[in-house]
Every structure is written in C-alpha cells, then in structure tokens.
C-alpha atoms as a PDB file:
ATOM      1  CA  UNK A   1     -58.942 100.240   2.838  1.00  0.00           C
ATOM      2  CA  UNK A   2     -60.329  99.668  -0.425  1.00  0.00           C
ATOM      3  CA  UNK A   3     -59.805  96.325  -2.677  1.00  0.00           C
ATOM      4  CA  UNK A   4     -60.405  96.109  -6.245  1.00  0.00           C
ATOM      5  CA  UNK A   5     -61.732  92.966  -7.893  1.00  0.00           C
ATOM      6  CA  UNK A   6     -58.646  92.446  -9.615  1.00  0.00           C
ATOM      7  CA  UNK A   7     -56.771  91.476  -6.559  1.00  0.00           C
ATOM      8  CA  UNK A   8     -57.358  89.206  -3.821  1.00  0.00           C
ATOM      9  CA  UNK A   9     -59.681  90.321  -1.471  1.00  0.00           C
ATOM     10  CA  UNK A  10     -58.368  89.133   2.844  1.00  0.00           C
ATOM     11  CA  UNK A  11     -60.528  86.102   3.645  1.00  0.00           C
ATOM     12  CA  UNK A  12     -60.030  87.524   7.661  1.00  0.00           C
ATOM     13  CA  UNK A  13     -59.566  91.099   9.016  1.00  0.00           C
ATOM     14  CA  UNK A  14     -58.210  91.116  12.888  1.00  0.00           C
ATOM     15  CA  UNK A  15     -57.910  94.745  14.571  1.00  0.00           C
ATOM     16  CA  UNK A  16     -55.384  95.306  17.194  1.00  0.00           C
ATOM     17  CA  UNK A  17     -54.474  91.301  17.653  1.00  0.00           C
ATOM     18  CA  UNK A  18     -51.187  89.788  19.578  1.00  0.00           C
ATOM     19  CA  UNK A  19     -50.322  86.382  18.588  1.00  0.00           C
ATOM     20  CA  UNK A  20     -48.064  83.881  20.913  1.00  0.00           C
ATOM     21  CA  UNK A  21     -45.718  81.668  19.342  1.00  0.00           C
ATOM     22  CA  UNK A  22     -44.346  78.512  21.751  1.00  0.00           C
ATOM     23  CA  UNK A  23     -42.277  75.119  21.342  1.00  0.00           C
ATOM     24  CA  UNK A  24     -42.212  72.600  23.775  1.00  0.00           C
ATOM     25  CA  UNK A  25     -44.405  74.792  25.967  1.00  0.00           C
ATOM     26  CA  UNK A  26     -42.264  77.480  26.118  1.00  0.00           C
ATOM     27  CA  UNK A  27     -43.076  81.136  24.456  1.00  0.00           C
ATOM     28  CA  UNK A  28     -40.520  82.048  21.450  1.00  0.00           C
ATOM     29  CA  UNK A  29     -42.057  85.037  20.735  1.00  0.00           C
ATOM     30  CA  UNK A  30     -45.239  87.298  20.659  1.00  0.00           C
ATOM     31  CA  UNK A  31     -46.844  89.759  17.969  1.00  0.00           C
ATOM     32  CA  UNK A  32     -48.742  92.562  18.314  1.00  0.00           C
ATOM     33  CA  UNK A  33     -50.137  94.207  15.065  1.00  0.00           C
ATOM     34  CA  UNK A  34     -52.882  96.934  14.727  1.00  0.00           C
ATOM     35  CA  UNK A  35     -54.301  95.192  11.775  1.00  0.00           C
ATOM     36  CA  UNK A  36     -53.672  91.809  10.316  1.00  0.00           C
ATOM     37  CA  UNK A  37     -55.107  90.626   6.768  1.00  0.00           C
ATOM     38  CA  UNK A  38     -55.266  87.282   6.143  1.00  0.00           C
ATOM     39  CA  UNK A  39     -55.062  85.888   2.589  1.00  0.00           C
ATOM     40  CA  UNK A  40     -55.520  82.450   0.693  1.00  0.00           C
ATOM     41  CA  UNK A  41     -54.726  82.511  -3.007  1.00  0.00           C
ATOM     42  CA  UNK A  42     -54.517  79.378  -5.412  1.00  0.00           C
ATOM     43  CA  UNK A  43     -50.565  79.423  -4.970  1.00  0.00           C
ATOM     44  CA  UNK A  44     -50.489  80.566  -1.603  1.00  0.00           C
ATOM     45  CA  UNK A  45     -51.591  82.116   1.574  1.00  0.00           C
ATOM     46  CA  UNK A  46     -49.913  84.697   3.712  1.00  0.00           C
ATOM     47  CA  UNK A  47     -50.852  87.811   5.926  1.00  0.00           C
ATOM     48  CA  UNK A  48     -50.354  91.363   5.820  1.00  0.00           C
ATOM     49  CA  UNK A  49     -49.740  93.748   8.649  1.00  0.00           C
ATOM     50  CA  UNK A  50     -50.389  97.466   8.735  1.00  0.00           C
ATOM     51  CA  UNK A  51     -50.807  99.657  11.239  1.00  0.00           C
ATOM     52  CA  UNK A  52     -47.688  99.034  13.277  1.00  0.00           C
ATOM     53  CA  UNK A  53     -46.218  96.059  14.566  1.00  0.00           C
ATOM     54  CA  UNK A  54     -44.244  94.590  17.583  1.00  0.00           C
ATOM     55  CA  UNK A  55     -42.453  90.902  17.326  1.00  0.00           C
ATOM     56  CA  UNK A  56     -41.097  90.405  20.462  1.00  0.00           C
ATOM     57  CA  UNK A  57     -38.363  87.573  21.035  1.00  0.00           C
ATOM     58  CA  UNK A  58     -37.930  85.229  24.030  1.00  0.00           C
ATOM     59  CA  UNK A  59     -34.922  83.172  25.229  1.00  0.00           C
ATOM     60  CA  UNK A  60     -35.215  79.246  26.339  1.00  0.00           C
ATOM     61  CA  UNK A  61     -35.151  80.882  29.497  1.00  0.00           C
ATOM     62  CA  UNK A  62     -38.593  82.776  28.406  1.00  0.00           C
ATOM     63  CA  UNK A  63     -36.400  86.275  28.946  1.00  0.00           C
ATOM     64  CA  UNK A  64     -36.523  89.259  26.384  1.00  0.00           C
ATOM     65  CA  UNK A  65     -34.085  88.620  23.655  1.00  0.00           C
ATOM     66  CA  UNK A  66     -34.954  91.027  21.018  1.00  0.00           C
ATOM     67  CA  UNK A  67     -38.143  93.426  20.003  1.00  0.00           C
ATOM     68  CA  UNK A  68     -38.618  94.499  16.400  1.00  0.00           C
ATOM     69  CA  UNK A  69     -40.925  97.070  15.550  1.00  0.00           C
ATOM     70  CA  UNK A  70     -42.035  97.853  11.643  1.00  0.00           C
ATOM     71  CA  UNK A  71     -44.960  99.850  10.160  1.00  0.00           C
ATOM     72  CA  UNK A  72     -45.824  96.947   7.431  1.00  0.00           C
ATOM     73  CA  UNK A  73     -44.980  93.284   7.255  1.00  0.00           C
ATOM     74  CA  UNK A  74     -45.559  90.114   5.018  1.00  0.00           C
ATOM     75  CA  UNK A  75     -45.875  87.097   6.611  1.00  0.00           C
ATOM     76  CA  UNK A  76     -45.926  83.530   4.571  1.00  0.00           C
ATOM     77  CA  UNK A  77     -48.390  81.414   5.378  1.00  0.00           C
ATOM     78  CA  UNK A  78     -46.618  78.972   6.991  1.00  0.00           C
ATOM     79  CA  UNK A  79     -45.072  81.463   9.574  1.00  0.00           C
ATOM     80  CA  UNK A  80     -41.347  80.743   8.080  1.00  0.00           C
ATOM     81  CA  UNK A  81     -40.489  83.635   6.377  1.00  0.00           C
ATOM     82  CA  UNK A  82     -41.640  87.710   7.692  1.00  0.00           C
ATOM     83  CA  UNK A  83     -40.444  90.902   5.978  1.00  0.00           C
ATOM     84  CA  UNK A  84     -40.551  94.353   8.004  1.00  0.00           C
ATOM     85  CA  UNK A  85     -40.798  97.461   6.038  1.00  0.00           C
ATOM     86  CA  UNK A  86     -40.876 101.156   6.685  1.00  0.00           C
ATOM     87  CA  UNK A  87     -39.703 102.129  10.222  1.00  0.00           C
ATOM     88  CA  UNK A  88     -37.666  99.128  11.397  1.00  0.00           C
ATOM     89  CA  UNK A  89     -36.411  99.021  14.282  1.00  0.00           C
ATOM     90  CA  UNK A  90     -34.770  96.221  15.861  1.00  0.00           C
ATOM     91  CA  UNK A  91     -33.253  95.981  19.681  1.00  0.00           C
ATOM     92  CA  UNK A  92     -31.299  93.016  20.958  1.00  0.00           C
ATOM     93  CA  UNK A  93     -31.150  92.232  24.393  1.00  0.00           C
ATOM     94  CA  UNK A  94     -27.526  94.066  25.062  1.00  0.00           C
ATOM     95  CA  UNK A  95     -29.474  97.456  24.083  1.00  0.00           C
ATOM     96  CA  UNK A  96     -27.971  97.909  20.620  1.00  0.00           C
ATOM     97  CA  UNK A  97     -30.363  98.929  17.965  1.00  0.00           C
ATOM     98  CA  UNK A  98     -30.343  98.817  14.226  1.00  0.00           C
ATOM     99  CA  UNK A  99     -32.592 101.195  11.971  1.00  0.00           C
ATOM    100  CA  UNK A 100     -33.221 100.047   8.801  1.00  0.00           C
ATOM    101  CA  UNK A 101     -36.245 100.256   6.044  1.00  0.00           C
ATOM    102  CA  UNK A 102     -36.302  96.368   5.707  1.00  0.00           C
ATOM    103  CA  UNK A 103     -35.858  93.537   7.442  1.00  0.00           C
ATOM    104  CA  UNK A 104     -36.234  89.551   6.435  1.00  0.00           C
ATOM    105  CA  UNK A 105     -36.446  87.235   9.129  1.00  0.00           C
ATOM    106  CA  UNK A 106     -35.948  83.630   7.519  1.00  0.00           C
ATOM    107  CA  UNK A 107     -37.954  81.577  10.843  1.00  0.00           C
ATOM    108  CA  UNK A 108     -36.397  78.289  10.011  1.00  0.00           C
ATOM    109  CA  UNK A 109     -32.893  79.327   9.856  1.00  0.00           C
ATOM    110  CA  UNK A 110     -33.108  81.899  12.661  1.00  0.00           C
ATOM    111  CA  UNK A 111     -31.097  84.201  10.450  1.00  0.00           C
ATOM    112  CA  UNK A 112     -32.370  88.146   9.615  1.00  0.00           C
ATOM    113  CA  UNK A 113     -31.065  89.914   6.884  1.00  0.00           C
ATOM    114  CA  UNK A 114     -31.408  93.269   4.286  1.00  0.00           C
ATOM    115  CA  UNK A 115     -29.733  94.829   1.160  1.00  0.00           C
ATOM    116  CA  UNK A 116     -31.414  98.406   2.802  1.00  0.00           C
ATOM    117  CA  UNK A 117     -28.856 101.137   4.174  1.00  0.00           C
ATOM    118  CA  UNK A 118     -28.627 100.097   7.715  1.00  0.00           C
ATOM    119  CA  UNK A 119     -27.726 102.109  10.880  1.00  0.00           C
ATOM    120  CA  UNK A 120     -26.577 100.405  14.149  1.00  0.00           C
ATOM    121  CA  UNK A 121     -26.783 102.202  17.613  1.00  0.00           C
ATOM    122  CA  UNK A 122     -24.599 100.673  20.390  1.00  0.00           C
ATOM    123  CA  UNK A 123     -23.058 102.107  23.528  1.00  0.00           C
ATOM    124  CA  UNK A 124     -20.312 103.525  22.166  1.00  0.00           C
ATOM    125  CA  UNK A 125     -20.437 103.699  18.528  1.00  0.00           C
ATOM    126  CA  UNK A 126     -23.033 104.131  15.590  1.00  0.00           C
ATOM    127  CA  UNK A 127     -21.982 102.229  12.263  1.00  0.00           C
ATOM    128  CA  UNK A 128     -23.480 102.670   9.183  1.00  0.00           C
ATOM    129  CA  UNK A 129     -23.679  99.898   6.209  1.00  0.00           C
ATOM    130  CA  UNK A 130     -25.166  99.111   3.040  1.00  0.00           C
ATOM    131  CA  UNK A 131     -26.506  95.500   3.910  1.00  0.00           C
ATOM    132  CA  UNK A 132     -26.504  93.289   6.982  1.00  0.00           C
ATOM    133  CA  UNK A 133     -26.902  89.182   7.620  1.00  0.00           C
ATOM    134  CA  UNK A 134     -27.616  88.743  11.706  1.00  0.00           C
ATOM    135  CA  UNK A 135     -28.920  85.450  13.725  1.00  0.00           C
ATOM    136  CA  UNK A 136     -32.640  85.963  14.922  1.00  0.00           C
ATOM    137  CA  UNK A 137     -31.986  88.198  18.368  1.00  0.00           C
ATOM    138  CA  UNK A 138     -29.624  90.675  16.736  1.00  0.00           C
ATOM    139  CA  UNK A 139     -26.310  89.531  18.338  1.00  0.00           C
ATOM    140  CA  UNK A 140     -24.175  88.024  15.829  1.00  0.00           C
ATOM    141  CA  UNK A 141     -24.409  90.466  12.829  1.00  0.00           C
ATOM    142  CA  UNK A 142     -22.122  91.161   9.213  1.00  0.00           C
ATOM    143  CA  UNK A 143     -22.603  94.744   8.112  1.00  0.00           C
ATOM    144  CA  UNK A 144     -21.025  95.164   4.632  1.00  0.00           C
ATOM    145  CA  UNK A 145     -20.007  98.343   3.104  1.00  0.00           C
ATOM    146  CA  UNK A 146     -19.336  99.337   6.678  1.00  0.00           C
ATOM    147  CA  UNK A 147     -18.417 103.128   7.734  1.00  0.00           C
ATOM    148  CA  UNK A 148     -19.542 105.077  11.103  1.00  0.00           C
ATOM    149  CA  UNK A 149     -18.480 107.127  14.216  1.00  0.00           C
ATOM    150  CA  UNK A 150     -16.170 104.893  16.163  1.00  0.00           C
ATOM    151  CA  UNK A 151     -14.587 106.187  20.125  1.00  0.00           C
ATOM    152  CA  UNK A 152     -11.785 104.731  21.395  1.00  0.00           C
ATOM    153  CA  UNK A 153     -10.929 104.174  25.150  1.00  0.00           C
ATOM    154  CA  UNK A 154      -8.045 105.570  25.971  1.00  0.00           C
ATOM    155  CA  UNK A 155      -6.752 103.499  27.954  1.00  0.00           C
ATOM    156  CA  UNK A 156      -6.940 100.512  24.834  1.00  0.00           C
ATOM    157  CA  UNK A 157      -3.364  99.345  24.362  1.00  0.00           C
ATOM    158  CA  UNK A 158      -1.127 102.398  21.714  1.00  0.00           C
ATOM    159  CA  UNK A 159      -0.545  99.245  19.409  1.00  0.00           C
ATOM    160  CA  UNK A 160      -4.161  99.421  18.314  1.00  0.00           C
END
C-alpha cells in the first residue's frame, strides 16, 4: 500500500494480529484483523483495518454472544467507537444473521447501528430494511423501512 506525503503516514503496521479486550478479568471480546494501521494525527489517533476482520463477542459468562466479520474497519483511538464496511456480517448467538455494507458499533453505549440496506437471516424468515439500531450482540434490533419473506405456522391461532 502506497502513502502519499499529503496524508498521514501509520506510525505502526501489525500483520495478521488478534487483540483481547477484558473488564474485571473477564474477556468481552477478541479481534482478529489481517492488517491493522495505526495512526496519530494532531486531532486524533485511530486505526485502520484491511484485510478482513473478525470481532468476536463474549457474555459475563465468557460464552459466544455475537461474531462480526467486515472487510475494512475504523477504529477511534480510544476503542469507543468501530465502523465495519464492505462485507458485514454479523451473527448473534440465537444464529440469526444480518448482512449489511456498514455497521457502527458505539462501545460505550453497547448499541450498533446503520442507514445501509440491511438483510436479516433467521430461522424462519429473511427481512429486509433500509436502516437498523440493535444493542451490541445483535438481539434487540429496530429495522425501519421493513419488508421481507415472512412463514407462518399453521397451527398460529386464525385471529392472527
């Protein structure tokens, strides 16, 4: 990769890397990236990832509680705000999966969110949506401009 002297140049270069995050002693989640650039401008710092990435989520139980995968990602310095672009893929721990082209993941406020055309995979259905807001382990999640392939059971109640 080639930089020009008219932008900043990474002050650190890390090939195939996984970082572990903890509180208390306890893993909250790990990330994998093929390559991880690590910049410090006059207004800020952050890191870039290329190559692929993995961000793995862990409960307080230290069990899997959601995986998201992206090509690309910004990370702010300060580890409190990450944005996944191209490919992103996110699976919570009941197996549903959303597909999306970008994904913000606000640390502090454990919320994930995107304006991007979203598609969500579960058992039974796939919805499609213009937009979703979601806690961090892809659970508890508002699509808006919602539309998709829905099956009903059978057996659900006529007054439906």
């Amino acid at each position: 990769m080639e930089y020009s002297s008219d932008g900043p140049v990474p002050e650190r270069i890390t090939l195939d890397v996984t970082y572990t995050f903890t509180e208390g002693g306890k893993v909250k989640n790990t990330l994998y990236t093929a390559r991880a650039e690590q910049f410090q401008t006059p207004d800020s710092a952050y890191n870039l990832l290329s190559g692929g990435f993995v961000l793995t989520f862990f409960d307080a139980d230290q069990q899997f509680d959601g995986r998201l995968t992206a090509e690309n990602g910004f990370i702010r310095g300060d580890n409190s705000l990450m944005i996944a672009r191209d490919s992103v893929v996110f699976v919570n721990n009941v197996g549903e999966t959303l597909y999306t082209e970008e994904l913000i993941w606000v640390q502090d406020s454990a919320v994930v969110y995107t304006d991007k055309f979203v598609t969500i995979e579960r058992t039974d259905d796939i919805i499609y949506g213009k937009g979703m807001v979601s806690d961090q382990n892809f659970t508890n999640y508002v699509i808006r401009d919602v539309t998709g392939v829905f099956y009903l059971n059978e057996d659900q109640d006529e007054d439906l």
